[in-house]
C-alpha atoms as a PDB file:
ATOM      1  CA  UNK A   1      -3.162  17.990  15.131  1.00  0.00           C
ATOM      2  CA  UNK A   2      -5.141  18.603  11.930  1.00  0.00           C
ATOM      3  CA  UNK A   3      -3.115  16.277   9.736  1.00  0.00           C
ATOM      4  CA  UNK A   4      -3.510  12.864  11.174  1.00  0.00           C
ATOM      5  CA  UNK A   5      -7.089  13.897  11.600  1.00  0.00           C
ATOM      6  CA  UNK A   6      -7.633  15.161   8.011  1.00  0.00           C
ATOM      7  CA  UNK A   7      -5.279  11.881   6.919  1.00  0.00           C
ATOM      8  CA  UNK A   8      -7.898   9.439   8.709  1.00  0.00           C
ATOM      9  CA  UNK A   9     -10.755  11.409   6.843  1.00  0.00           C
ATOM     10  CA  UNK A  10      -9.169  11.149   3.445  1.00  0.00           C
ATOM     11  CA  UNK A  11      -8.460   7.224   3.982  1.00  0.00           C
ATOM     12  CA  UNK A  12     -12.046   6.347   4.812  1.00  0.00           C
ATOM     13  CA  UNK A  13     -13.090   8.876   1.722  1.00  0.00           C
ATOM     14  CA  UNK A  14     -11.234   6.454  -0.811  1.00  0.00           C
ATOM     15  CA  UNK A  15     -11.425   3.279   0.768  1.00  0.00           C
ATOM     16  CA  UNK A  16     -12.721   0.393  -1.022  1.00  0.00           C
ATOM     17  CA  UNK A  17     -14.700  -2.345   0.636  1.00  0.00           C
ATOM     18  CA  UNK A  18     -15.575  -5.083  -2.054  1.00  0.00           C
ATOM     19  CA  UNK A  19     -17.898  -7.220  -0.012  1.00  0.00           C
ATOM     20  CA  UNK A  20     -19.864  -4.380   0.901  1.00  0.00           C
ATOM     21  CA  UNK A  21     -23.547  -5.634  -0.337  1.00  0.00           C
ATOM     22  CA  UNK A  22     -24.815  -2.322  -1.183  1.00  0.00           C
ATOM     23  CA  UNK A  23     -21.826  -1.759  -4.096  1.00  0.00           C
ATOM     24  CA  UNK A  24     -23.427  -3.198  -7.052  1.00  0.00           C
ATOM     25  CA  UNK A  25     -19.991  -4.121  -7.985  1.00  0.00           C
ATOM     26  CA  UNK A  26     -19.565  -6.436  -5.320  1.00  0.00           C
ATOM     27  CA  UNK A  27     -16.751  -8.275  -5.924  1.00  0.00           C
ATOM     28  CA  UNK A  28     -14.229  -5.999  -8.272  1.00  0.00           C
ATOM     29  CA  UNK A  29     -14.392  -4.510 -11.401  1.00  0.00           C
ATOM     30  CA  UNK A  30     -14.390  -7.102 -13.464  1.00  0.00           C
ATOM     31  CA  UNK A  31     -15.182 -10.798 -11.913  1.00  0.00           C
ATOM     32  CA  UNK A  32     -15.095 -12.518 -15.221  1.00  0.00           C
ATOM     33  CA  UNK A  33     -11.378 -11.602 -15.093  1.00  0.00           C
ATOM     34  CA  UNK A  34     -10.782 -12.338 -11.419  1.00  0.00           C
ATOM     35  CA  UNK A  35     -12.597 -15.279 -10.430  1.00  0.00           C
ATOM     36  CA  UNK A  36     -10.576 -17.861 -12.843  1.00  0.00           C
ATOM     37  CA  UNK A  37     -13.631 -21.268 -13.222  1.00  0.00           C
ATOM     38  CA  UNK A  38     -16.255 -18.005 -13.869  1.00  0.00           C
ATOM     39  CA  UNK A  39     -14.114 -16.821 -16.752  1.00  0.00           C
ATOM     40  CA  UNK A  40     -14.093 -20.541 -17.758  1.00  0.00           C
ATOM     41  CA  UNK A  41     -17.662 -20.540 -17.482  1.00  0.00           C
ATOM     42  CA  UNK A  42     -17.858 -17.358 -19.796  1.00  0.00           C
ATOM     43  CA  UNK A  43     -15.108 -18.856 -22.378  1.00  0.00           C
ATOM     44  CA  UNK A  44     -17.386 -22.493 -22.428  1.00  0.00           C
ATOM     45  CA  UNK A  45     -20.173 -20.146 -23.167  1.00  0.00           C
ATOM     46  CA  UNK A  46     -19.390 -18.141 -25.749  1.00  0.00           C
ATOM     47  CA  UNK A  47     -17.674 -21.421 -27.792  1.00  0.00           C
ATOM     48  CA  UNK A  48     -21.282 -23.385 -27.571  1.00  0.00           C
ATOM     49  CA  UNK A  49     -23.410 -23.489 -30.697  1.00  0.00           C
ATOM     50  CA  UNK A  50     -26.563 -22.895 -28.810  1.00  0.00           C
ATOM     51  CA  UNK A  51     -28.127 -20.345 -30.802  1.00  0.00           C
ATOM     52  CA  UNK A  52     -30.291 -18.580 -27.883  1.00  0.00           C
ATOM     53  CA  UNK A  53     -26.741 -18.004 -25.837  1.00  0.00           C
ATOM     54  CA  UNK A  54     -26.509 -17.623 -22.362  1.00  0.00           C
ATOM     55  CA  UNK A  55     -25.821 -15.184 -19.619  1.00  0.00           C
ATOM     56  CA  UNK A  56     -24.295 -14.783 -16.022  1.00  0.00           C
ATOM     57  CA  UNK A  57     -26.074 -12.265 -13.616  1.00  0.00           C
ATOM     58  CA  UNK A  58     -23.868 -11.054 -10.387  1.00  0.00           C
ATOM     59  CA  UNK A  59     -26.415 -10.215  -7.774  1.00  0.00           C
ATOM     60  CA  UNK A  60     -26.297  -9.786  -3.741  1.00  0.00           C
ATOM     61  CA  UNK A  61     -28.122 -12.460  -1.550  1.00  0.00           C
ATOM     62  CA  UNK A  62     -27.615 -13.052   1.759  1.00  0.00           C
ATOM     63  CA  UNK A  63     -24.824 -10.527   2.253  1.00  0.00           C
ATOM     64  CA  UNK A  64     -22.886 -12.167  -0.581  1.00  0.00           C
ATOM     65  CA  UNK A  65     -21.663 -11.631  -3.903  1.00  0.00           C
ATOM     66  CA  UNK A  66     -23.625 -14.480  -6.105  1.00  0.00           C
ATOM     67  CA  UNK A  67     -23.719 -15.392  -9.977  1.00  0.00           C
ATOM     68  CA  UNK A  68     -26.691 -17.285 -11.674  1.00  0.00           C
ATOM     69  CA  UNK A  69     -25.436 -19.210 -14.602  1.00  0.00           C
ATOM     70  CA  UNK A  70     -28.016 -19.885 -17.495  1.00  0.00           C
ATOM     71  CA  UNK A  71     -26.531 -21.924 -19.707  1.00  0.00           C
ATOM     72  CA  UNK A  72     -29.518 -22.140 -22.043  1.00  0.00           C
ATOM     73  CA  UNK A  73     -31.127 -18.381 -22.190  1.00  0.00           C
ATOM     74  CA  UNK A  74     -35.402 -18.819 -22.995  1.00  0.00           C
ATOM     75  CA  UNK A  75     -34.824 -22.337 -23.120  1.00  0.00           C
ATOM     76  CA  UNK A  76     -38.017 -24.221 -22.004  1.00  0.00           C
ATOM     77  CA  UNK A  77     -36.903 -26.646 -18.613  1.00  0.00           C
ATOM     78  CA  UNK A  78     -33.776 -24.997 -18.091  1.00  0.00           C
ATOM     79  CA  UNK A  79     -31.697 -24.883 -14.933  1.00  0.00           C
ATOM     80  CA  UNK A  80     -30.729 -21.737 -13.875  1.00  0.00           C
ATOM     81  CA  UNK A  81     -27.304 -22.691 -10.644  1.00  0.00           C
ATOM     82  CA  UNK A  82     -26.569 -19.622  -8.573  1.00  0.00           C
ATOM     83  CA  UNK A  83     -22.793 -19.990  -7.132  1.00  0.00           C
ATOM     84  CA  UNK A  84     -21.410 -17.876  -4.617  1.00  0.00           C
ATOM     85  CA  UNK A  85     -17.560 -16.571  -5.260  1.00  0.00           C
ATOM     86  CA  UNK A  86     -16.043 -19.994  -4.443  1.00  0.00           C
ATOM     87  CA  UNK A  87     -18.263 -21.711  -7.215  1.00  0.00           C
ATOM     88  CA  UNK A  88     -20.298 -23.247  -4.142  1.00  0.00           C
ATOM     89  CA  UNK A  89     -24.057 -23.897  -5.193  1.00  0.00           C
ATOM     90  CA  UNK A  90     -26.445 -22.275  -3.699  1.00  0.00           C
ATOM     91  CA  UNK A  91     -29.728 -22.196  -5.335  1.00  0.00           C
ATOM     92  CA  UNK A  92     -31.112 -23.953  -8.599  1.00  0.00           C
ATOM     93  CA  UNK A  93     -34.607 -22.959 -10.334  1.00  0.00           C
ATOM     94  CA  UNK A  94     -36.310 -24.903 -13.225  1.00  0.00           C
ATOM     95  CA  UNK A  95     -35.240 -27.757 -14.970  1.00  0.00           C
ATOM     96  CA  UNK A  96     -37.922 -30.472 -15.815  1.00  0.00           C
ATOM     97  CA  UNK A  97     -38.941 -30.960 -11.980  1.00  0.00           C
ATOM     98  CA  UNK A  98     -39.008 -27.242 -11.416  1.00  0.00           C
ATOM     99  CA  UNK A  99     -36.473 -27.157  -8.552  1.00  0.00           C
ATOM    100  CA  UNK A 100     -36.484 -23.747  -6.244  1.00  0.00           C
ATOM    101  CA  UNK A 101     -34.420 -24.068  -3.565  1.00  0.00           C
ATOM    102  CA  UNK A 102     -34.353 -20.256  -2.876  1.00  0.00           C
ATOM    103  CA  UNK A 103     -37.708 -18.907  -2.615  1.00  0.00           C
ATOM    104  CA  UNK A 104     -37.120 -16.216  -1.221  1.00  0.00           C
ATOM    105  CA  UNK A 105     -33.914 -15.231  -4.064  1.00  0.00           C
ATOM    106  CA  UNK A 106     -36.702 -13.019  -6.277  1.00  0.00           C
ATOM    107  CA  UNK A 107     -37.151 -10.755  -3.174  1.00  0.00           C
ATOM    108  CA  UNK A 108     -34.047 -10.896  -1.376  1.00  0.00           C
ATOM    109  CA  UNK A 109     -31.585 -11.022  -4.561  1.00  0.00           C
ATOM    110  CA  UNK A 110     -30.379  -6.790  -4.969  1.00  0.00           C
ATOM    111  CA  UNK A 111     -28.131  -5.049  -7.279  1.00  0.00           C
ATOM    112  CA  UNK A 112     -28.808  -7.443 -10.508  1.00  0.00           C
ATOM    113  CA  UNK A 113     -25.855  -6.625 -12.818  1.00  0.00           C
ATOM    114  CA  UNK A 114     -25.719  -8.533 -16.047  1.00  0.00           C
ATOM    115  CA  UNK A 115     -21.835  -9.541 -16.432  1.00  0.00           C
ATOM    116  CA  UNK A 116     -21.931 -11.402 -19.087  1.00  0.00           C
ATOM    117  CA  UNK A 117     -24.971 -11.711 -22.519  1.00  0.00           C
ATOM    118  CA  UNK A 118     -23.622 -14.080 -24.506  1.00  0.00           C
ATOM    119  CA  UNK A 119     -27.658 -13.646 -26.483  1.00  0.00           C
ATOM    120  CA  UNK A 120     -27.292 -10.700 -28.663  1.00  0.00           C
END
């Protein structure tokens, strides 16, 4: 009787759940592999000749696993996309008309991991 009980234990020890918003992984181990047009996105990136670079930040909003792509890092009137895990856009901040479409992303965004710094 101890076995299947000690079994169940051990398979809830070592179980993985990758949507679980309180992993700061979130997703896997490495999305930049995984999720194919956010490696493309990293690849288009690192090729540009803007010399300030840019980065993509995996955070959790909403209960999701999201990525804010900034193309231009410090650059003034930039637009900063955040995509959820099916490149859907969510939220945009700055450009010249100084969109926010998430106000609430600087309080609610958790577990900022920088994935990608494509400005060192």
């Amino acid at each position: 009787m101890k076995f299947p009980i000690l079994t169940l234990l051990l398979l809830f020890a070592f179980s993985c759940d990758k949507n679980n918003p309180d992993d700061p992984t979130c997703i896997s181990g490495d999305p930049l592999e995984e999720i194919s047009w956010l490696k493309e996105v990293k690849e288009n990136m690192s090729k540009r000749a803007n010399p300030t670079g840019g980065q993509i930040i995996q955070y959790t909003y909403q209960g999701e696993c999201v990525f804010m792509i900034d193309n231009c890092f410090g650059c003034a009137d930039n637009l900063l996309a955040v995509y959820d895990a099916e490149q859907n856009l969510l939220c945009e901040f700055g450009g010249i008309i100084g969109l926010n479409t998430c106000p609430d992303f600087d309080k609610e965004a958790t577990n900022r991991k920088v994935i990608y710094d494509g400005t060192e």
